[in-house]
Protein backbone atom coordinates (compact mmCIF):
# COMPACT_ATOMS: atom_id res chain seq x y z
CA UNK A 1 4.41 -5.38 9.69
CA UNK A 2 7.55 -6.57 7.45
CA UNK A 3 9.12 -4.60 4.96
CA UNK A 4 6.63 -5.80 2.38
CA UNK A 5 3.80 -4.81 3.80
CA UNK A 6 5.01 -1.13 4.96
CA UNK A 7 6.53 -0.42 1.10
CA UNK A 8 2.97 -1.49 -0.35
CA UNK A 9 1.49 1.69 1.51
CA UNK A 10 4.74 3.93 2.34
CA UNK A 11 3.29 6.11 -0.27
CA UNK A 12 -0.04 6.38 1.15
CA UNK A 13 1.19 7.13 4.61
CA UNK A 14 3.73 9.67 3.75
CA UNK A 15 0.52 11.50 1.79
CA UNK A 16 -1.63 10.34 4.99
CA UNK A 17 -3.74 8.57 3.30
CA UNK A 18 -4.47 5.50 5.54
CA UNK A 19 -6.37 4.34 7.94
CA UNK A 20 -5.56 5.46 11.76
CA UNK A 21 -4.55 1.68 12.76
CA UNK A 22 -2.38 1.08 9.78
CA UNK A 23 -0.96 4.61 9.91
CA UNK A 24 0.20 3.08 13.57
CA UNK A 25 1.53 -0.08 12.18
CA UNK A 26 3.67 1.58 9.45
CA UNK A 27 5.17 4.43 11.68
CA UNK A 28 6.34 1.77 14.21
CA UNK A 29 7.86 -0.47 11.31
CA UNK A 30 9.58 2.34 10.03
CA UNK A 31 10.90 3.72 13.18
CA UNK A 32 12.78 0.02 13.57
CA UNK A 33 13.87 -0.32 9.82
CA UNK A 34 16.92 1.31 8.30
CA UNK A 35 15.66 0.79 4.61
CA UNK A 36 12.33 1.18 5.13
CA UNK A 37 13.10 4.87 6.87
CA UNK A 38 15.67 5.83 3.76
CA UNK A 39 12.50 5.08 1.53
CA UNK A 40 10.02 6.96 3.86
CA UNK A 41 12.67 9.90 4.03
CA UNK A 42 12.86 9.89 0.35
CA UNK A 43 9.27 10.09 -0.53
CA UNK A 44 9.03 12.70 1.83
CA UNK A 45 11.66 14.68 0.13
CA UNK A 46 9.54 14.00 -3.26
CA UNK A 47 7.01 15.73 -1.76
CA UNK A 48 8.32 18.35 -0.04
CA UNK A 49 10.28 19.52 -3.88
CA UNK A 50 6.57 18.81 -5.24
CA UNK A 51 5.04 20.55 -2.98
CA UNK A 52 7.15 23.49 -3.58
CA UNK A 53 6.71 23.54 -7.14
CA UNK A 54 4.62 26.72 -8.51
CA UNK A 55 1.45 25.76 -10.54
CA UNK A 56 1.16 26.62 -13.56
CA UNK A 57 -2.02 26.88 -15.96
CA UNK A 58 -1.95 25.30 -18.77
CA UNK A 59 -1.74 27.28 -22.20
CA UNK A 60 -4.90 27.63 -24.08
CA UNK A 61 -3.01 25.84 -27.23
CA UNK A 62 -2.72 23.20 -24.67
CA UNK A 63 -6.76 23.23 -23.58
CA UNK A 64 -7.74 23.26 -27.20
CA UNK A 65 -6.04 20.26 -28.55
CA UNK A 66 -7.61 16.85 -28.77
CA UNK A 67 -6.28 14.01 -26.78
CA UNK A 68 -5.47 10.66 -29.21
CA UNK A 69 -5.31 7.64 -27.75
């Protein structure tokens, strides 16, 4: 896998998403890649805040409104 190939799905893997054999191929590239790792370690950061975030309902002013598009 090149670089292009593992940033395509980073996101997906990080979120462990993919498929068991490219799931393989991604972990490997990124264990042997310096940027590719910084960009893995950063979505995983992104996740970890989001993660962490509380939920919170929406307002009922918010419910009732119509969406315009």
């Amino acid at each position: 896998m090149n670089c292009g190939e593992c940033r395509s799905i980073i996101v997906a893997y990080v979120l462990g998403d993919l498929p068991a054999s490219d799931s393989a191929r991604c972990r490997s590239h990124v264990e042997g890649c310096a940027q590719c790792r910084a960009l893995y370690n950063g979505y995983l950061r992104l996740v970890s805040e989001i993660d962490q975030q509380p939920l919170v309902a929406p307002s009922h002013s918010q419910e009732d409104r119509p969406v315009h598009r």
